[in-house]
N, C-alpha and C. Protein backbone atom coordinates (compact mmCIF):
# COMPACT_ATOMS: atom_id res chain seq x y z
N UNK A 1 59.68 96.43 148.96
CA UNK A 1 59.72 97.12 150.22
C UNK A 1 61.07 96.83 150.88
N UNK A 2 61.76 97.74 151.49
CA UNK A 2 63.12 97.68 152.20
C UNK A 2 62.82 98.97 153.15
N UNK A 3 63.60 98.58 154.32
CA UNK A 3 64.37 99.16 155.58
C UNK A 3 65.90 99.25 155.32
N UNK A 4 66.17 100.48 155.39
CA UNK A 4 67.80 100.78 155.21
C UNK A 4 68.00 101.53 156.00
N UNK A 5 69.36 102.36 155.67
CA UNK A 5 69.71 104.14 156.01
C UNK A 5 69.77 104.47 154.56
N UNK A 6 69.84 105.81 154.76
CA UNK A 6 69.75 106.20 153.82
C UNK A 6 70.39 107.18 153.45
N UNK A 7 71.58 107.60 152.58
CA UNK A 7 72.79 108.66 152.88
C UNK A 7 71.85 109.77 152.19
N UNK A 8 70.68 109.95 151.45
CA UNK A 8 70.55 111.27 151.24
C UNK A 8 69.41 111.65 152.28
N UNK A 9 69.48 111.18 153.46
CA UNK A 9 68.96 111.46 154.63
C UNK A 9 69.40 111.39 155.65
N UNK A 10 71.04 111.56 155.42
CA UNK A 10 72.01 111.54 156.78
C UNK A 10 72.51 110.15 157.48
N UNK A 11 72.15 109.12 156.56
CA UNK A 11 72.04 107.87 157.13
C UNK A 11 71.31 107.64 157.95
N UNK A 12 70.15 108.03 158.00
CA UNK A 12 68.66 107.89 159.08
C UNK A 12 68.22 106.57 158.29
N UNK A 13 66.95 106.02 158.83
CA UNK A 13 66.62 104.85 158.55
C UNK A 13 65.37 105.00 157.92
N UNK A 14 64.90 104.26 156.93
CA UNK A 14 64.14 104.35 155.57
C UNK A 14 63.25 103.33 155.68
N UNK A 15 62.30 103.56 155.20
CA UNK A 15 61.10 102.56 154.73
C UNK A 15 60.77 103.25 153.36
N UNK A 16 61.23 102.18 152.75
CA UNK A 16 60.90 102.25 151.15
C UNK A 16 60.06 101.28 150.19
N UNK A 17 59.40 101.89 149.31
CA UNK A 17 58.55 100.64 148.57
C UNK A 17 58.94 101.94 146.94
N UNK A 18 59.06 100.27 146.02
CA UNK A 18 59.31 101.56 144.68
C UNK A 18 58.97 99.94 144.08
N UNK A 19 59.00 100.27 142.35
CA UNK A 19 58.00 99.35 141.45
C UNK A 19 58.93 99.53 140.31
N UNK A 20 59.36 99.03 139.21
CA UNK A 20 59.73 99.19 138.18
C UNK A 20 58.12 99.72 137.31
N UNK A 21 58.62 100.54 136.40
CA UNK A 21 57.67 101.21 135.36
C UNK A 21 57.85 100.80 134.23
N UNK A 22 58.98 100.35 133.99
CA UNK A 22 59.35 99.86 133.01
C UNK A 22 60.36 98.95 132.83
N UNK A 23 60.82 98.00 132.36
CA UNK A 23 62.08 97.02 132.28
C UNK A 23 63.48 98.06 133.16
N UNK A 24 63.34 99.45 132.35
CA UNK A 24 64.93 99.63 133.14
C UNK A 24 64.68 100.92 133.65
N UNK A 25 63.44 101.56 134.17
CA UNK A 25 63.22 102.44 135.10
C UNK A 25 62.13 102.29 136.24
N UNK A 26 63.30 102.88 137.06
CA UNK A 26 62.41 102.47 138.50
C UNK A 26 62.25 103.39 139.37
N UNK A 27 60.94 103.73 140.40
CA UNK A 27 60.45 104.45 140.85
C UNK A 27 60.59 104.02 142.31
N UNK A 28 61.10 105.02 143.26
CA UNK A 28 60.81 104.39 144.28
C UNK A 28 60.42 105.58 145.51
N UNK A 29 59.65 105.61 146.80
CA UNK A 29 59.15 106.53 147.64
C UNK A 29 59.54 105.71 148.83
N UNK A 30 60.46 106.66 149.68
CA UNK A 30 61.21 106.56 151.33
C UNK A 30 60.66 107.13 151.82
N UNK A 31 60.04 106.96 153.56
CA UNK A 31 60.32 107.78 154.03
C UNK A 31 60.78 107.73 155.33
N UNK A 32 61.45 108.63 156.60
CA UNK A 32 62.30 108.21 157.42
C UNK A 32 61.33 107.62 158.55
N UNK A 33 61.72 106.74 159.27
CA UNK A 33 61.16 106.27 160.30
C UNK A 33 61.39 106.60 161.38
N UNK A 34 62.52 107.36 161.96
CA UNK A 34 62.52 108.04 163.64
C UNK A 34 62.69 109.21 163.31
N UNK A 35 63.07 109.88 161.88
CA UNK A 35 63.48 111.05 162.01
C UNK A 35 62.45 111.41 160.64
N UNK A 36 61.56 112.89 160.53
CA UNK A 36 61.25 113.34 159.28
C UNK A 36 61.70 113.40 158.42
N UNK A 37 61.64 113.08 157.19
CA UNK A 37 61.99 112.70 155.59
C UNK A 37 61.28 111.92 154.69
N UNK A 38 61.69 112.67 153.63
CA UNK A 38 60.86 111.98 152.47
C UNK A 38 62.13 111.89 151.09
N UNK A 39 61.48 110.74 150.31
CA UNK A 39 63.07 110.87 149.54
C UNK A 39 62.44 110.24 148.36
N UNK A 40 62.76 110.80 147.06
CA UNK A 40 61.57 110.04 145.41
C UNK A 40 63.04 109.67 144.66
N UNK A 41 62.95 108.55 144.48
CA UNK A 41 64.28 108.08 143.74
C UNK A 41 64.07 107.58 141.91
N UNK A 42 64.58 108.38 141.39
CA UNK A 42 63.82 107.87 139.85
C UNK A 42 65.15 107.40 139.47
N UNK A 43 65.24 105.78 138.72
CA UNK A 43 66.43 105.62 138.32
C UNK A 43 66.23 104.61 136.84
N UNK A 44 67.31 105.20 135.22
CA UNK A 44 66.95 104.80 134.75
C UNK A 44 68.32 104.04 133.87
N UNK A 45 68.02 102.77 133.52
CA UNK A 45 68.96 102.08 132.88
C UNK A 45 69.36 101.86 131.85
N UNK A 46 69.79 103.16 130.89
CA UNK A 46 70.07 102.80 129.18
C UNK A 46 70.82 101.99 129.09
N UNK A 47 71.95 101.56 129.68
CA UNK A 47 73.05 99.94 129.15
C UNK A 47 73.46 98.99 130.66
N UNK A 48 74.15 98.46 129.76
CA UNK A 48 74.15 97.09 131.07
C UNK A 48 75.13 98.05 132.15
N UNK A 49 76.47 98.48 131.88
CA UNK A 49 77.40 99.14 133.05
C UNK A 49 76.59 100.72 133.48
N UNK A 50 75.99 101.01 132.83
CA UNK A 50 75.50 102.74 133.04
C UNK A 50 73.78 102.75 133.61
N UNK A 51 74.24 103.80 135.05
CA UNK A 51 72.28 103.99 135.17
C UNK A 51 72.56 105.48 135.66
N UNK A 52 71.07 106.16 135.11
CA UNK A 52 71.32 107.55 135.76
C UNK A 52 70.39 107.50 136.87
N UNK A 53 70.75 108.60 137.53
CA UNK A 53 69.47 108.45 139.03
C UNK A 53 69.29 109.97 139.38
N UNK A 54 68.50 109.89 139.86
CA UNK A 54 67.67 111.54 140.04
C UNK A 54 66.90 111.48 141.85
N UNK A 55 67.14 111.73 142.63
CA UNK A 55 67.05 111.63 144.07
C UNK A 55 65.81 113.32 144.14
N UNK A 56 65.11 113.12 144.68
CA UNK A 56 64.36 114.58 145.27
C UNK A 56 64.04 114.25 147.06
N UNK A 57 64.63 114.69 147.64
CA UNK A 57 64.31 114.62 149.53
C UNK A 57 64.04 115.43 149.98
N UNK A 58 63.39 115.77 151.12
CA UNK A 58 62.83 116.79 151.67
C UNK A 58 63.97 118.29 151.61
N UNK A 59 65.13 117.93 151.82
CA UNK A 59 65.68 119.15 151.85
C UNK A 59 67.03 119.15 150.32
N UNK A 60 66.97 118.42 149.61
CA UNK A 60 68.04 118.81 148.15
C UNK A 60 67.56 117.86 147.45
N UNK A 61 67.80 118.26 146.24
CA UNK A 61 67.91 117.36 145.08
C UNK A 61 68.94 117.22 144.19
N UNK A 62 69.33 116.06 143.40
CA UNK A 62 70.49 115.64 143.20
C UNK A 62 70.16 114.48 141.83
N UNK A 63 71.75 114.52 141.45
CA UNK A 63 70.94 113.57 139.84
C UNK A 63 72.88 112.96 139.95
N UNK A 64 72.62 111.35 139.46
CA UNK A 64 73.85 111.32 139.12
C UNK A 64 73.86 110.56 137.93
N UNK A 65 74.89 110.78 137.25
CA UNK A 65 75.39 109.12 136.09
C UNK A 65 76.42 108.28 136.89
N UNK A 66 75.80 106.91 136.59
CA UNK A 66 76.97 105.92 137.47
C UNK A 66 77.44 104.91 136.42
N UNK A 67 78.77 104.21 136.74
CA UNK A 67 79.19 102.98 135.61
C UNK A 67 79.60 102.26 136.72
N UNK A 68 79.36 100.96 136.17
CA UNK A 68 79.57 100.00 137.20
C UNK A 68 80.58 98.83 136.56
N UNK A 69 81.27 98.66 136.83
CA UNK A 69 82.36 97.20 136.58
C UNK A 69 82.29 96.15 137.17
N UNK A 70 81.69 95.01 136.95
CA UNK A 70 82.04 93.97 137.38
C UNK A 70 82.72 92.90 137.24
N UNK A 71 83.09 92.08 137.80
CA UNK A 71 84.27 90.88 137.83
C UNK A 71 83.84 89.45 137.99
């Protein structure tokens, strides 16, 4: 469970609870707390630098691939 903002909700503020389903995919359900929204975040991890993510919110949906570098 987390309280954020949330940029695919304008940076409005979030109450979220999500669960892993599996070792490297994770499920998670937002929704906004002063302002209406809903936001389903599916995100899944084939390698250690790479995750893809798939966003559905009340008003767009959106999918990305990300790589990450660390130091």
């Amino acid at each position: 469970m987390a309280v954020s903002s949330s940029d695919a909700l304008n940076g409005n503020t979030t109450f979220t609870v999500g669960k892993y389903l599996y070792p490297r995919l994770y499920l998670s359900y937002g929704m906004g707390l002063f302002v209406p929204g809903q936001i389903i975040t599916l995100r899944f991890h084939p390698g250690r630098f790479w995750n893809i993510e798939a966003q559905n919110t009340s008003h767009f949906s959106r999918a990305s691939l990300n790589y990450q570098i660390e130091k």
